[in-house]
Protein backbone atom coordinates (compact mmCIF):
# COMPACT_ATOMS: atom_id res chain seq x y z
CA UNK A 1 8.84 48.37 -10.76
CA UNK A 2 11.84 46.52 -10.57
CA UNK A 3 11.07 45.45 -6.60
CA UNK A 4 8.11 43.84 -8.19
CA UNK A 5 9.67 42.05 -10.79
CA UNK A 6 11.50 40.72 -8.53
CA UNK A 7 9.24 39.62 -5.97
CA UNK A 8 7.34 37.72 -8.89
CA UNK A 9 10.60 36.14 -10.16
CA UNK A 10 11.16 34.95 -6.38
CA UNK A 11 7.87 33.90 -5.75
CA UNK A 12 8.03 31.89 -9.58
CA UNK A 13 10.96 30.33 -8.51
CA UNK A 14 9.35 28.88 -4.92
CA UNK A 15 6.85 27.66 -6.44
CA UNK A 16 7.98 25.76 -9.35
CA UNK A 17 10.77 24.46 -6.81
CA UNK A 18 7.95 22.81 -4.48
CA UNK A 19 8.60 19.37 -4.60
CA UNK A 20 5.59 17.92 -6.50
CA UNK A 21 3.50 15.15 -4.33
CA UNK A 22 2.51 12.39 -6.41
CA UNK A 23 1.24 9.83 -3.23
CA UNK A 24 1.04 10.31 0.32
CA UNK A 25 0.68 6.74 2.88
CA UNK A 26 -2.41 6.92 5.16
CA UNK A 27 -3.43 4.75 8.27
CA UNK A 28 -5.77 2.37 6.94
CA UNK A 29 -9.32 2.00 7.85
CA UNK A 30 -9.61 -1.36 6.02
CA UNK A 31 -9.76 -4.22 7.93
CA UNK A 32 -6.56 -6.76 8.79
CA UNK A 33 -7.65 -10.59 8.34
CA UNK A 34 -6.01 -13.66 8.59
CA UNK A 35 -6.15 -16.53 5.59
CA UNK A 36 -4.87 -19.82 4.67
CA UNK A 37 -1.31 -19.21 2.68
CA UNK A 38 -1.88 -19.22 -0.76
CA UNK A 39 0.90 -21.83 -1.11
CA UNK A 40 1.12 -23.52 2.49
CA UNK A 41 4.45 -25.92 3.49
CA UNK A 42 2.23 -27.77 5.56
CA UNK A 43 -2.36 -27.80 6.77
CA UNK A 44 -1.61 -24.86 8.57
CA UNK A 45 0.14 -22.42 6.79
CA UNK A 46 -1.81 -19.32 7.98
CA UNK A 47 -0.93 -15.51 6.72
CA UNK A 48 -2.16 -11.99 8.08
CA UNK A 49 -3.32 -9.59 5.16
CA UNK A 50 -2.05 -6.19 6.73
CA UNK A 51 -3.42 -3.34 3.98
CA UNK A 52 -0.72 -0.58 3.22
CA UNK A 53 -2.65 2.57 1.92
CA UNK A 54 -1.91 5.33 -0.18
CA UNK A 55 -3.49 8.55 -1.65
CA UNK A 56 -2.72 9.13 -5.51
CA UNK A 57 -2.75 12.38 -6.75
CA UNK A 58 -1.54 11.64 -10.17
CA UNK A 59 -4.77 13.05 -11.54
CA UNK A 60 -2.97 15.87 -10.88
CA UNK A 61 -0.36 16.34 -13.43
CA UNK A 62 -1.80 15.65 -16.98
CA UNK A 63 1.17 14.69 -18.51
CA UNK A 64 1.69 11.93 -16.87
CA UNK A 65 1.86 8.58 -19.66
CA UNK A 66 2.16 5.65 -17.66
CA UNK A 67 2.78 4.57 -13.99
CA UNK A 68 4.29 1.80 -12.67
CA UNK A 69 4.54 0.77 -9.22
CA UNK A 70 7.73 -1.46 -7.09
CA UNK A 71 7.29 -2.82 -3.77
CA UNK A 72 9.98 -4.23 -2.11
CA UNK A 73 9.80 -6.22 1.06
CA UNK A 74 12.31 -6.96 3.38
CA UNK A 75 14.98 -5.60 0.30
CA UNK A 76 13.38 -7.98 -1.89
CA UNK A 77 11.82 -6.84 -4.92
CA UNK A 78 7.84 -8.16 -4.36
CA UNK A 79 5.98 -10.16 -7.24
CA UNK A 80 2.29 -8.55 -7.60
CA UNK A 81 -0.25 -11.13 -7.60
CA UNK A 82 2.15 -13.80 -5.91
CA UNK A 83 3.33 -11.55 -3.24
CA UNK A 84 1.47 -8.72 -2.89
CA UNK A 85 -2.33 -7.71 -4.31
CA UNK A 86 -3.22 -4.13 -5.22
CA UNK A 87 -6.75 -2.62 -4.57
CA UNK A 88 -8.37 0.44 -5.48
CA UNK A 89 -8.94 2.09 -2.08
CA UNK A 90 -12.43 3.49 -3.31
CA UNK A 91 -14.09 0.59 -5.20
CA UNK A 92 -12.08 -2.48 -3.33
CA UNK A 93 -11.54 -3.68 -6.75
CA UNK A 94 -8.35 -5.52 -7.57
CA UNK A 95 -5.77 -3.46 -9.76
CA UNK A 96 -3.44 -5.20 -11.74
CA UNK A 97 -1.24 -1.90 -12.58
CA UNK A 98 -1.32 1.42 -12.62
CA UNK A 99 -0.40 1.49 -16.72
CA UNK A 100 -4.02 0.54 -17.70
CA UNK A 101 -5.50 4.36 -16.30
CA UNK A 102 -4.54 7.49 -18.10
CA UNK A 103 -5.23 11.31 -16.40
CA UNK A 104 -7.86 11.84 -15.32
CA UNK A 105 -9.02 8.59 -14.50
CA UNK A 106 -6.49 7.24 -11.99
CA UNK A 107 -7.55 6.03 -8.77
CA UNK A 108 -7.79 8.43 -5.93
CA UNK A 109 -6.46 5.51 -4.04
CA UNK A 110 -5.26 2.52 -3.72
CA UNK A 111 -4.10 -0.08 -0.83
CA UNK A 112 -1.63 -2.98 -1.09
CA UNK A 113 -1.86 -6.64 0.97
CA UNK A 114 1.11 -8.39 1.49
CA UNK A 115 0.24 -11.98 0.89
CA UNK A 116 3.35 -13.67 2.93
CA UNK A 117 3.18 -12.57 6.03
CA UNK A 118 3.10 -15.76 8.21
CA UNK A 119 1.19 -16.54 11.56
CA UNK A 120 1.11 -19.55 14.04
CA UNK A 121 -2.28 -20.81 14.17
CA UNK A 122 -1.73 -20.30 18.15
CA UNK A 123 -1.10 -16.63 17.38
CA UNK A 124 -3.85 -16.02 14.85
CA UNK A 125 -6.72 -18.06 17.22
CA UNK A 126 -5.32 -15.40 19.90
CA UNK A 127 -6.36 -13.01 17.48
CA UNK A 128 -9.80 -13.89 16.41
CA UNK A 129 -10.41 -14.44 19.86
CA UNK A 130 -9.29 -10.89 20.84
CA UNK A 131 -11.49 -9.35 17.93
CA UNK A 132 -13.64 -11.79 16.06
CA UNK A 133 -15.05 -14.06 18.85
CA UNK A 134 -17.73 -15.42 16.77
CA UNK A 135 -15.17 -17.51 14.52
CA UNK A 136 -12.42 -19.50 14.90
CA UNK A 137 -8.93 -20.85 13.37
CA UNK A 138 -10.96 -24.08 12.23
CA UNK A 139 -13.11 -21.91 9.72
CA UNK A 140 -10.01 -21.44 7.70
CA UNK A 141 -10.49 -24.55 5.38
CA UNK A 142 -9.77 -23.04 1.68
CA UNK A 143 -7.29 -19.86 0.64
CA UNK A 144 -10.91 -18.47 0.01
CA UNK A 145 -11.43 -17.98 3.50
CA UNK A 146 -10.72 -15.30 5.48
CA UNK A 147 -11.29 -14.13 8.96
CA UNK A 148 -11.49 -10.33 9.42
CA UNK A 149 -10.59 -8.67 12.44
CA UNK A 150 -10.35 -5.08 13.04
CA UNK A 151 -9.43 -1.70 11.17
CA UNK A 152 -5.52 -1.31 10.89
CA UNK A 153 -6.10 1.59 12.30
CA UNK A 154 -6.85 -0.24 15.85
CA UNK A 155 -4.47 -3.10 15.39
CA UNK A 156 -1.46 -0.80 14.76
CA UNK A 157 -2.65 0.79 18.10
CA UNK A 158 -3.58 -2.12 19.75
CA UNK A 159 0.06 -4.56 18.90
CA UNK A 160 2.71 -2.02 18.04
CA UNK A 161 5.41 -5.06 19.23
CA UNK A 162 3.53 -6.80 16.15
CA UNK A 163 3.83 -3.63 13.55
CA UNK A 164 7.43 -3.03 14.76
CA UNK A 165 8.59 -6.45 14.23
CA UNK A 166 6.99 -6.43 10.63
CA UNK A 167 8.68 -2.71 10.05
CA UNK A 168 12.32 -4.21 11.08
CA UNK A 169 13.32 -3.61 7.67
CA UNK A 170 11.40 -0.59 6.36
CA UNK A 171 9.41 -1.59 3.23
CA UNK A 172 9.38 1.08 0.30
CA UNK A 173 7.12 1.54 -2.32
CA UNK A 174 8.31 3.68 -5.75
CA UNK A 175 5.78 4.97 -8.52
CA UNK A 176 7.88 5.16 -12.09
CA UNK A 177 5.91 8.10 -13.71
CA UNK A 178 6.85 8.82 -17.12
CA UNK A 179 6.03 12.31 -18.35
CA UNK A 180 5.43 13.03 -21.87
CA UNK A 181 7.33 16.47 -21.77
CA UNK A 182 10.53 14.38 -20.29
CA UNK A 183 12.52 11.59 -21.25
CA UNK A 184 13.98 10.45 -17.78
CA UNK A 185 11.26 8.79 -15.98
CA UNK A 186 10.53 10.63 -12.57
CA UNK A 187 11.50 7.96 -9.33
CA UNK A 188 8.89 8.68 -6.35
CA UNK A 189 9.65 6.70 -4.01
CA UNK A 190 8.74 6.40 0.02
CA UNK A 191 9.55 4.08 3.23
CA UNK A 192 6.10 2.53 4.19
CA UNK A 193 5.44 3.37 7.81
């Protein structure tokens, strides 16, 4: 009897030490596209949209109150909406924050666009010519426009010199969860890869 006991205690303990998962980063299926910069220095300030996904499993825990989300960029704390644009992975509707959904109704998923990262025009022609040969550069005439091009999926296969220059400095993404059962909030936070 007391063997058993104590396999049960050990086995309790395992797993209420598993670290919880509250998000895991995927390889993106949505497309990469290059835009006019929201806020160009000059005609042809140009910007690729590179999507950053990530599945939520905050449905999960129940007593989880309110999330909040921080992306930093290059060690810089990112703006939403004037840096970076949240989407929910299923719907492609824009999220403005996490706080608005309560369990069970959070997204499954969501992906992030960072807004600033420039392109020459020479670079982002080469580009649409390599995967969008019915367009070009010139149809870029409004920050309305965009030009898609392929699944990140296939561009982080096809330019890794492009994704490793953009990962230089690692970008991180934390979720502040608040629990109701605890007062500290709980800090998950990742590298983006």
């Amino acid at each position: 009897m007391k063997k058993i006991t104590l396999l049960i205690s050990i086995a309790l303990c395992f797993t209420n030490c598993k670290e919880k998962t509250y998000f895991k980063e995927i390889v993106s299926e949505k497309n990469v596209n290059i835009a006019m910069a929201e806020f160009p220095k000059d005609k042809e300030g140009l910007v690729i949209n590179v999507p950053f996904e990530f599945n939520l499993y905050f449905n999960n825990f129940p007593n989880i109150r309110s999330v909040n989300i921080y992306y930093k960029k290059d060690n810089h704390l990112c703006s939403e909406v004037d840096d970076y644009l949240m989407y929910d992975a299923q719907t492609d509707k824009m999220i403005f924050t996490l706080d608005n959904f309560e369990c069970p109704n959070y997204p499954k998923g969501i992906y992030i666009i960072q807004r600033k990262i420039k392109i020459s025009k020479e670079d982002a022609q080469k580009l649409i010519k390599k995967y969008n040969t019915k367009t070009s550069v010139e149809n870029i005439k409004s920050t309305n426009d965009t030009i898609p091009l392929v699944s990140y999926k296939k561009f982080k296969e096809d330019n890794p010199k492009f994704i490793e220059e953009l990962r230089k400095i690692p970008d991180t993404i934390t979720f502040v969860i608040r629990n109701g059962r605890e007062r500290k909030p709980i800090y998950a936070k990742a590298r983006i890869n």
